[in-house]
Protein backbone atom coordinates (compact mmCIF):
# COMPACT_ATOMS: atom_id res chain seq x y z
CA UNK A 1 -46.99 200.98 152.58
CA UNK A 2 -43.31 202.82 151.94
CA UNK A 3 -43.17 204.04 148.49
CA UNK A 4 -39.65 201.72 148.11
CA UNK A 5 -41.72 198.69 149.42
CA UNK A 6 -44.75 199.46 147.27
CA UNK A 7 -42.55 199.82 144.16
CA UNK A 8 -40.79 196.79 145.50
CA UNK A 9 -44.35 194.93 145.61
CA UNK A 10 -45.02 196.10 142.29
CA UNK A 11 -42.17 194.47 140.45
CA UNK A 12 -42.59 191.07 142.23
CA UNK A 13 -46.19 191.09 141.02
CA UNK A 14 -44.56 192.20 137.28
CA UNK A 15 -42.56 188.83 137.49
CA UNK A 16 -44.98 186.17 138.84
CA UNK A 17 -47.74 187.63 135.82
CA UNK A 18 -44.87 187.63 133.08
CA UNK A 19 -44.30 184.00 133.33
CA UNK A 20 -47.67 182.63 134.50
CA UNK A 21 -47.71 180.41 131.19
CA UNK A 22 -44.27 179.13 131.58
CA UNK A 23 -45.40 178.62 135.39
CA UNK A 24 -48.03 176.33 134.41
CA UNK A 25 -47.02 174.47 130.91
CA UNK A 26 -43.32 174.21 131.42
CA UNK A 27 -42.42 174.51 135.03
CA UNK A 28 -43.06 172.24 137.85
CA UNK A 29 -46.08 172.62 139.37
CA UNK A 30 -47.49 172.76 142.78
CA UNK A 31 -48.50 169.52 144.07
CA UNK A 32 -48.30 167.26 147.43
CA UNK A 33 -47.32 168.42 150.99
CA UNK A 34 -44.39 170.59 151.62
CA UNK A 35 -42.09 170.22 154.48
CA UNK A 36 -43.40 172.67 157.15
CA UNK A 37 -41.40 176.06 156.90
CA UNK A 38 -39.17 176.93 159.93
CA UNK A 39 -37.87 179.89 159.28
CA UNK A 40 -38.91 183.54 157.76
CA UNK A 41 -38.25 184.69 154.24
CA UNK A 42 -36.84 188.32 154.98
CA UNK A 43 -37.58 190.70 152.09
CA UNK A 44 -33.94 190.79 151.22
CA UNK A 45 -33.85 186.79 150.74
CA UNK A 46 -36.45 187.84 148.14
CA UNK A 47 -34.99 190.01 146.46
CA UNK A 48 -31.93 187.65 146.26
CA UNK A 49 -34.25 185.19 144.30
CA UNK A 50 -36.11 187.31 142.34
CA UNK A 51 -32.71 188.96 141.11
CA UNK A 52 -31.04 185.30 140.38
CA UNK A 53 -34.15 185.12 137.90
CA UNK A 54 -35.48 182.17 140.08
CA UNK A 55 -37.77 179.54 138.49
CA UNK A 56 -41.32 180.38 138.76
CA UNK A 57 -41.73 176.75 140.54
CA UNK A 58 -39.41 177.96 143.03
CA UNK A 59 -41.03 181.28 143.75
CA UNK A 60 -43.95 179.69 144.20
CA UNK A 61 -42.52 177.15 146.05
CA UNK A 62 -41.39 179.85 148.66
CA UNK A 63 -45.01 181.01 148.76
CA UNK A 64 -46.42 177.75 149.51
CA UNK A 65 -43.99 176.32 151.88
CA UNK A 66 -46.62 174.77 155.08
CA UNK A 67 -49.72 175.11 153.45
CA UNK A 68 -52.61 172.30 153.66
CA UNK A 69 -52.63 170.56 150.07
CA UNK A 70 -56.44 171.86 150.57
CA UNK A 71 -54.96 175.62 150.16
CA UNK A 72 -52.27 174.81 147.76
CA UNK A 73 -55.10 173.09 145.41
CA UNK A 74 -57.39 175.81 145.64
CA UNK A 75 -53.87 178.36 144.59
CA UNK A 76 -53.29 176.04 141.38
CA UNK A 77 -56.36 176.15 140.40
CA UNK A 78 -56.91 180.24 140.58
CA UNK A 79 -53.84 180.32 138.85
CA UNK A 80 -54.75 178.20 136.40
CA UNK A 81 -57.75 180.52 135.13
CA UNK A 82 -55.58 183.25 134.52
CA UNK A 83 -53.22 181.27 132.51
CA UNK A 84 -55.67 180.01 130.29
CA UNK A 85 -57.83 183.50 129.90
CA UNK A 86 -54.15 184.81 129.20
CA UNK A 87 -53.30 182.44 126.90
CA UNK A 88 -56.25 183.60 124.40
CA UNK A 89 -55.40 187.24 124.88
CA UNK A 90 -52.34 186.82 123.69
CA UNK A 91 -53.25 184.84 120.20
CA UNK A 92 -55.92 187.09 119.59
CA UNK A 93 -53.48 188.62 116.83
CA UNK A 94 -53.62 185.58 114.93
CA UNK A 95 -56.97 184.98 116.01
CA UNK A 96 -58.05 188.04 114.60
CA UNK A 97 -56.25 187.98 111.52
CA UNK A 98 -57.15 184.10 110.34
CA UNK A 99 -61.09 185.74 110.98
CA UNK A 100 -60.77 188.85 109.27
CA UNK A 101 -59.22 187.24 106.19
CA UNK A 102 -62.70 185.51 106.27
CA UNK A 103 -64.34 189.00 104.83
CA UNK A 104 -64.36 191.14 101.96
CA UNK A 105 -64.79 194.03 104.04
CA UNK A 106 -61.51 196.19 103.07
CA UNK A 107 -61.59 195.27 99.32
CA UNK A 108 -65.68 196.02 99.06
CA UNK A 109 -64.94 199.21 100.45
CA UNK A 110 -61.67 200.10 98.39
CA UNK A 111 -63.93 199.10 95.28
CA UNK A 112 -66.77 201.22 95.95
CA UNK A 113 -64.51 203.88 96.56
CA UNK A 114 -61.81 203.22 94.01
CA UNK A 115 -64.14 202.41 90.96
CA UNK A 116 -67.21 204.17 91.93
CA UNK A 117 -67.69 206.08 88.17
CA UNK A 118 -67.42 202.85 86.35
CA UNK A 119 -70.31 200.80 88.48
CA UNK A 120 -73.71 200.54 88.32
CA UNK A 121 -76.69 201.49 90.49
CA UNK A 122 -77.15 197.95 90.77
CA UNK A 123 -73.37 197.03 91.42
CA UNK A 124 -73.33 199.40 94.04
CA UNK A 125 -76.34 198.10 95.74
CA UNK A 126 -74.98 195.12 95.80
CA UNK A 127 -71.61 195.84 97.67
CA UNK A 128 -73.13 197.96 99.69
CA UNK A 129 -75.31 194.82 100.75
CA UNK A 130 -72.08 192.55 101.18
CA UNK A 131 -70.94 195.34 103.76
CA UNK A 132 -73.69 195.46 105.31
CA UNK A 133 -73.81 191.36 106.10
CA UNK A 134 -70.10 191.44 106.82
CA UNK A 135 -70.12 194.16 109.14
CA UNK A 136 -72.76 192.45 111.55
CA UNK A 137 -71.34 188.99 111.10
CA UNK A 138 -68.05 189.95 111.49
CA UNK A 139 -69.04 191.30 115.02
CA UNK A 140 -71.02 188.62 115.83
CA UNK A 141 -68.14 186.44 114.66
CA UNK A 142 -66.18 187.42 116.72
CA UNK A 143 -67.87 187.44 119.93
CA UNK A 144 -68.73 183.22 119.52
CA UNK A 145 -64.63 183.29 118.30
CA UNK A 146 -63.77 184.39 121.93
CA UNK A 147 -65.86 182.91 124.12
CA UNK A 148 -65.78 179.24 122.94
CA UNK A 149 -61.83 179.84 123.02
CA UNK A 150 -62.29 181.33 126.15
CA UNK A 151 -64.12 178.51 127.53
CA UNK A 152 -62.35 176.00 125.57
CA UNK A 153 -59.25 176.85 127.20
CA UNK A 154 -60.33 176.93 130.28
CA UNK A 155 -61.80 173.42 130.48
CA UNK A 156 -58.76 172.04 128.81
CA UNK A 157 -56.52 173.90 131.19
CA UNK A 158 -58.54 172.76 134.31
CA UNK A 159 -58.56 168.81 132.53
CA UNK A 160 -55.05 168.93 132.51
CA UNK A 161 -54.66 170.62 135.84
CA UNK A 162 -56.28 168.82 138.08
CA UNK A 163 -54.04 165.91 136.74
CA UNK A 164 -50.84 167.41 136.83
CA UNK A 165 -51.70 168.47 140.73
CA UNK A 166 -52.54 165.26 141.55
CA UNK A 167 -49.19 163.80 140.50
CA UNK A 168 -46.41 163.81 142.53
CA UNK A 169 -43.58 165.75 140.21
CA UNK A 170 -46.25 168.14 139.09
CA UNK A 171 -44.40 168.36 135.53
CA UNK A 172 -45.94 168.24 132.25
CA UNK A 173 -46.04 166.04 129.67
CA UNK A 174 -45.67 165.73 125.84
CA UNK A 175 -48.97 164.34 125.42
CA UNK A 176 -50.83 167.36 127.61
CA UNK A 177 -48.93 169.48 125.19
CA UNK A 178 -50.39 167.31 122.12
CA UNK A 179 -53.87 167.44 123.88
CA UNK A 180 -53.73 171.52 124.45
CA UNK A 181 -52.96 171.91 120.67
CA UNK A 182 -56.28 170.73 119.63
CA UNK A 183 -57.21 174.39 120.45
CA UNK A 184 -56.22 175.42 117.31
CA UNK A 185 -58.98 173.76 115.07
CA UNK A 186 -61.41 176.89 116.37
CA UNK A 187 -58.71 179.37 115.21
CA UNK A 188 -57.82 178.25 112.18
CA UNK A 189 -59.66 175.64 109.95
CA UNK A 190 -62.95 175.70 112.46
CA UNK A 191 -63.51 179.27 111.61
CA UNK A 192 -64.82 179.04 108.72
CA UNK A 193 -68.19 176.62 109.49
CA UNK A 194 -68.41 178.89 112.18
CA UNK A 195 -68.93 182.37 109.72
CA UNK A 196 -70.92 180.34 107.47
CA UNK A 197 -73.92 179.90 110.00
CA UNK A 198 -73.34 183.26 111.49
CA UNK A 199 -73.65 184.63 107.87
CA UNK A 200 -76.58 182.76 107.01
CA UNK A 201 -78.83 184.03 109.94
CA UNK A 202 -77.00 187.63 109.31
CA UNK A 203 -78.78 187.11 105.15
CA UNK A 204 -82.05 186.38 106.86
CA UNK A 205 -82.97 189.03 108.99
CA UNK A 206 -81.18 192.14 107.00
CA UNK A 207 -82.33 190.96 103.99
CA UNK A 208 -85.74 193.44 104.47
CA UNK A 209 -83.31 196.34 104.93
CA UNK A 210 -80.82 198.34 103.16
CA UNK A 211 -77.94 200.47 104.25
CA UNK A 212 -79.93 203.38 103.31
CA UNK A 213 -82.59 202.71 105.79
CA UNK A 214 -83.48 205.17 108.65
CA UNK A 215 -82.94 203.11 111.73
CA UNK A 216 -82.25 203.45 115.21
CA UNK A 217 -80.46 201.95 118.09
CA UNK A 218 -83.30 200.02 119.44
CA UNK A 219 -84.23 198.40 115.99
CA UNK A 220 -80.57 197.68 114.90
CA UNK A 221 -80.28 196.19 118.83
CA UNK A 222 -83.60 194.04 118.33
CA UNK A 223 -82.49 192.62 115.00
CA UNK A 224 -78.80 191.91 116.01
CA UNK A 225 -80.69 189.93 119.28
CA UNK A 226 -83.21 188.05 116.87
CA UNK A 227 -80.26 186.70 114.93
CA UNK A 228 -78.36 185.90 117.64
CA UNK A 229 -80.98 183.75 118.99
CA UNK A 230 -80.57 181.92 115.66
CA UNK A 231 -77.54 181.49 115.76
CA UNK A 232 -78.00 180.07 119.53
CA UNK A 233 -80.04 177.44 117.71
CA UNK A 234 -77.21 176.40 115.47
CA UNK A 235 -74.22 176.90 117.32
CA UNK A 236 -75.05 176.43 121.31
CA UNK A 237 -78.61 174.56 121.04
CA UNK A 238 -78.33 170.82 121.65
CA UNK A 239 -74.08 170.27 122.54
CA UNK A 240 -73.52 171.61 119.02
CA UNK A 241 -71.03 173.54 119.61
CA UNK A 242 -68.93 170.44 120.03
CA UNK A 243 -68.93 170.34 116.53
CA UNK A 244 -67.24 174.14 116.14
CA UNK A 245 -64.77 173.93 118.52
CA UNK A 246 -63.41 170.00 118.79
CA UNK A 247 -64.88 167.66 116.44
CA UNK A 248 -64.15 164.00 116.40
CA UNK A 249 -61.44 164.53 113.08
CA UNK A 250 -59.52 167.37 114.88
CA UNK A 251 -55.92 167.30 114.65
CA UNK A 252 -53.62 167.41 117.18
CA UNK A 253 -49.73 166.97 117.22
CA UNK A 254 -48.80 163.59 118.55
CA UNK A 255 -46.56 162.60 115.80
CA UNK A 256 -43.56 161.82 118.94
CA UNK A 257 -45.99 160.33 121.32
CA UNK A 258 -45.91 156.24 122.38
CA UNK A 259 -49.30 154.86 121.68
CA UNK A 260 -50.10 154.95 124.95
CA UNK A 261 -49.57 158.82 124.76
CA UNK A 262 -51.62 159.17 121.98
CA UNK A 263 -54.85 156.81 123.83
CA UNK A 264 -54.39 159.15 127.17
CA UNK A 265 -54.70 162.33 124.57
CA UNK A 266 -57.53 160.77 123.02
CA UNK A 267 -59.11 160.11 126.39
CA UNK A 268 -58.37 163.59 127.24
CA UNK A 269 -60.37 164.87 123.78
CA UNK A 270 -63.34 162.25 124.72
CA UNK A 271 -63.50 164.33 128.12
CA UNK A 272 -63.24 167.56 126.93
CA UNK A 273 -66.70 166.34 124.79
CA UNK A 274 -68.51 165.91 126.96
CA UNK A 275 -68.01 168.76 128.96
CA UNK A 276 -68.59 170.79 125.28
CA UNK A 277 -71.57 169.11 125.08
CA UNK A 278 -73.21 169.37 128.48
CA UNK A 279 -76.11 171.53 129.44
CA UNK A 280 -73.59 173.13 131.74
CA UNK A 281 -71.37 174.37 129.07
CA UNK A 282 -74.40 175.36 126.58
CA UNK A 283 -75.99 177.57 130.21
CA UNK A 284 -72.51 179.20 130.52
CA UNK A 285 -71.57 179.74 126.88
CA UNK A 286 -75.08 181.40 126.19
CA UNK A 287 -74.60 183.18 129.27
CA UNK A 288 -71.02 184.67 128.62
CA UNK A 289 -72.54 185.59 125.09
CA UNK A 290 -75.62 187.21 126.82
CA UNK A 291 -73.30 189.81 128.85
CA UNK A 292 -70.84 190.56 125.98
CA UNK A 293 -73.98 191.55 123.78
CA UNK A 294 -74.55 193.55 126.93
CA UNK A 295 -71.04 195.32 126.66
CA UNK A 296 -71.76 195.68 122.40
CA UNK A 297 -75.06 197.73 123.52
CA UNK A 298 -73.52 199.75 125.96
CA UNK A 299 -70.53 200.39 123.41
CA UNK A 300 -73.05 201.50 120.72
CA UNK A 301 -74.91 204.05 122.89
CA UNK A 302 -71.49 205.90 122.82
CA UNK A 303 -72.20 206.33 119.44
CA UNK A 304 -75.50 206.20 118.57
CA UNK A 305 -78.21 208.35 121.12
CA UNK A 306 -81.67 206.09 121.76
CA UNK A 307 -83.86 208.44 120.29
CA UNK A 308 -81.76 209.58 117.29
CA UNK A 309 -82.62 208.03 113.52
CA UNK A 310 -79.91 207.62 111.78
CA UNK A 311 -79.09 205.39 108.02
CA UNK A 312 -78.13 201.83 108.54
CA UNK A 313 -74.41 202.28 106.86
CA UNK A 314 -73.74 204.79 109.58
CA UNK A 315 -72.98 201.83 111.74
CA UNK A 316 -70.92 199.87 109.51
CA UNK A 317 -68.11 201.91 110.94
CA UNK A 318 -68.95 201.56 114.60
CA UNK A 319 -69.08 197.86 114.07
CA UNK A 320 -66.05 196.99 112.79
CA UNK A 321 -64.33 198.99 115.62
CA UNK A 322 -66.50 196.53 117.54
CA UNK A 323 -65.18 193.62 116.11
CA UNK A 324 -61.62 194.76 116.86
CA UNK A 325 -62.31 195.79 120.45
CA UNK A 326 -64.00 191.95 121.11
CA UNK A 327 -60.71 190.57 119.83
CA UNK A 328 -58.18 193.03 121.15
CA UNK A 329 -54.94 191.59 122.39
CA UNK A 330 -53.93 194.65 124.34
CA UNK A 331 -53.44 194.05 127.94
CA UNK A 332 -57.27 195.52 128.70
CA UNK A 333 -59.44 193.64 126.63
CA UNK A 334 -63.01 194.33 128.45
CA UNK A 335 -64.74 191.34 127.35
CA UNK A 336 -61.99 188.88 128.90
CA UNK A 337 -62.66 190.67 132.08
CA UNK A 338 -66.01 190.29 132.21
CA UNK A 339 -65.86 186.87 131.12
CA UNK A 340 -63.65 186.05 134.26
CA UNK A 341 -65.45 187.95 136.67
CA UNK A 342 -68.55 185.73 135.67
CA UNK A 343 -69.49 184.15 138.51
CA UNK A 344 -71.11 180.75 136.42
CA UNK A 345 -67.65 180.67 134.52
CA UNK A 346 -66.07 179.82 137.88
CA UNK A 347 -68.79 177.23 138.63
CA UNK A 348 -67.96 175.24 135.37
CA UNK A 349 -63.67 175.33 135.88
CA UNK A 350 -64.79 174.17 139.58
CA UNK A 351 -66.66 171.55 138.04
CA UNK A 352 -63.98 170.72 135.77
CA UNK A 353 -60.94 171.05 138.18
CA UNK A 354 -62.13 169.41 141.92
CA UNK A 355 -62.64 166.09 142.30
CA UNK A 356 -66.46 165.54 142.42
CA UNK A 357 -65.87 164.32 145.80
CA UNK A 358 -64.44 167.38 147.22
CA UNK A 359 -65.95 169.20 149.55
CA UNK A 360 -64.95 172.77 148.63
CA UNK A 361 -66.77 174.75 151.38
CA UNK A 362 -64.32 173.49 153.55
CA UNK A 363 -61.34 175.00 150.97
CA UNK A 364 -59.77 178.56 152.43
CA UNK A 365 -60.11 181.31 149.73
CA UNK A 366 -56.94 181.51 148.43
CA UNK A 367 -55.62 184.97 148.64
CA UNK A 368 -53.72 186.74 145.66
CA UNK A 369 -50.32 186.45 145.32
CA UNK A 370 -49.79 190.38 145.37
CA UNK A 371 -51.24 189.74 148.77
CA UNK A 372 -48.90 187.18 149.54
CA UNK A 373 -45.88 188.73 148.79
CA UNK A 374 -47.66 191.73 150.53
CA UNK A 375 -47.61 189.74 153.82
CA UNK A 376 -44.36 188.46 153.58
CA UNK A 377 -43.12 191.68 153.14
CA UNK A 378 -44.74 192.95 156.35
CA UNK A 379 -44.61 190.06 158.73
CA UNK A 380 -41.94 187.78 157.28
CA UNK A 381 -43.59 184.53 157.49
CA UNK A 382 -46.49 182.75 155.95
């Protein structure tokens, strides 16, 4: 492709990403048959709309124009999953900070550091214990943070999705907006039953060591695995995690809704339930957590060498960069990327999404719409 064209390309693609969120929460949304196009869209006629700062509805519209409602589905809904993974990303700042306010990290450290002539043997020892609890859990912490908003998000996203394509305006409304802020119990107020159980198994199984300990990457690996498998048990096992991410008292903001808006949100929460609560859910979940424990090991060979010893507070360090990287809000975050790319995370938005009646084989793949534009650009028609 032309370097103009490819720059051309490139900018399109800037504009549809930019506004995927407004695309889906407060534009119209694609839904129902389109009147069969009979004409091209010439590259200029494009331009024309992407310059008049067209509606994202309308862009899309242009893209869509004769498609099956088969194809257009299967669009919304690939859309949809990027909205929703995008949507975390960028409240990970807040996300982050409501955590990290959880620890004592920074003012343990300034302590130790600040009034080190003036404590005891036995004071120290004991802050350098609280580090060494609150560096793992923080980590840990924040890998459960992102993946149950991760998934959280996308089965509320998908709930709401499938309903808005299935009516004919497409168009939100207030009570899907009161329905999506439930999210925030997890990030906020949520967090903190969440660190208590992660802190708890942390106590258990590095209560044997201290940070002076020799250790080594496969021993600090093999204990941080043990007590994630505990906390499996307390957060995962059974549909408990129901109970961290939406319980039954969680607020939402439906102070302007009708009552009937206020029973569909309610419906809405009772749905989202049982999906949290579904082997499905607790197979995916531990599976997501599985591969970003993965990613933590791979991340702390960079550091640490297998066969090197090396004292336990050495890593302290390490993990707390961890903790940021899992939470990162940057436009690469490597754990939200893997997390998409998951193959079983697809299967569970499917699930959510399609009717169970659907028979998706039958569904074209959906290309990207970089490819689209792509296509128009070289053949002027869809």
């Amino acid at each position: 492709m032309p370097r103009k064209e490819e720059g051309w390309l490139s900018r399109a693609w800037g504009f549809v990403k930019r506004h995927k969120y407004k695309f889906i929460i407060g534009g119209a949304l694609v839904g129902g048959a389109y009147v069969i196009r009979k004409f091209w869209i010439k590259t200029t006629e494009l331009h024309k709309l992407l310059a008049n700062n067209i509606s994202n509805a309308e862009l899309l519209q242009q893209l869509t124009l004769g498609r099956s409602r088969e194809w257009k589905m299967n669009l919304h809904f690939q859309r949809n999953q990027h909205v929703a993974d995008d949507t975390v990303k960028k409240g990970l700042v807040r996300v982050r900070a409501n955590l990290f306010k959880l620890f004592c990290i920074d003012q343990v450290t300034v302590k130790l550091r600040e009034q080190s002539n003036r404590l005891s043997p036995e004071e120290k020892a004991a802050l350098f214990d609280q580090i060494k609890i609150e560096c793992v859990s923080r980590t840990l912490a924040s890998v459960y943070v992102l993946h149950l908003l991760l998934l959280l998000h996308r089965l509320e996203i998908n709930i709401i999705g499938r309903q808005m394509f299935s009516e004919e305006d497409g168009k939100p409304h207030e009570q899907n907006y009161a329905f999506l802020s439930s999210t925030r119990y997890i990030q906020e107020e949520g967090l903190g039953p969440l660190v208590e159980v992660i802190n708890t198994a942390v106590q258990r199984h590095l209560q044997r060591l201290s940070p002076q300990d020799s250790t080594n990457l496969e021993e600090l690996t093999g204990i941080m695995r043990e007590i994630c498998q505990e906390i499996d048990t307390q957060i995962v096992g059974e549909g408990r995690a129901v109970d961290f991410v939406c319980p039954e008292h969680v607020a939402v903001d439906d102070k302007n809704l009708s009552e009937e808006g206020k029973e569909t949100v309610k419906q809405l929460l009772g749905e989202t339930r049982d999906y949290l609560e579904s082997p499905q859910f607790s197979a995916v979940l531990r599976l997501s957590i599985d591969n970003a424990w993965k990613k933590l090991g791979e991340l702390l060979k960079e550091k640490f060498a297998p066969d090197i010893q090396f004292p336990l507070a050495r890593s302290f360090g390490r993990l707390c960069q961890l903790a940021e990287n899992v939470l990162a809000s940057n436009f690469s975050n490597a754990f939200i990327e893997d997390f998409a790319a998951t193959p079983a995370v697809t299967e569970l938005s499917e699930m959510v999404y399609y009717p169970p009646d659907l028979n998706r084989e039958n569904i074209p793949k959906t290309p990207s719409i970089a490819q689209l534009l792509d296509r128009m650009n070289l053949h002027g028609t869809l």
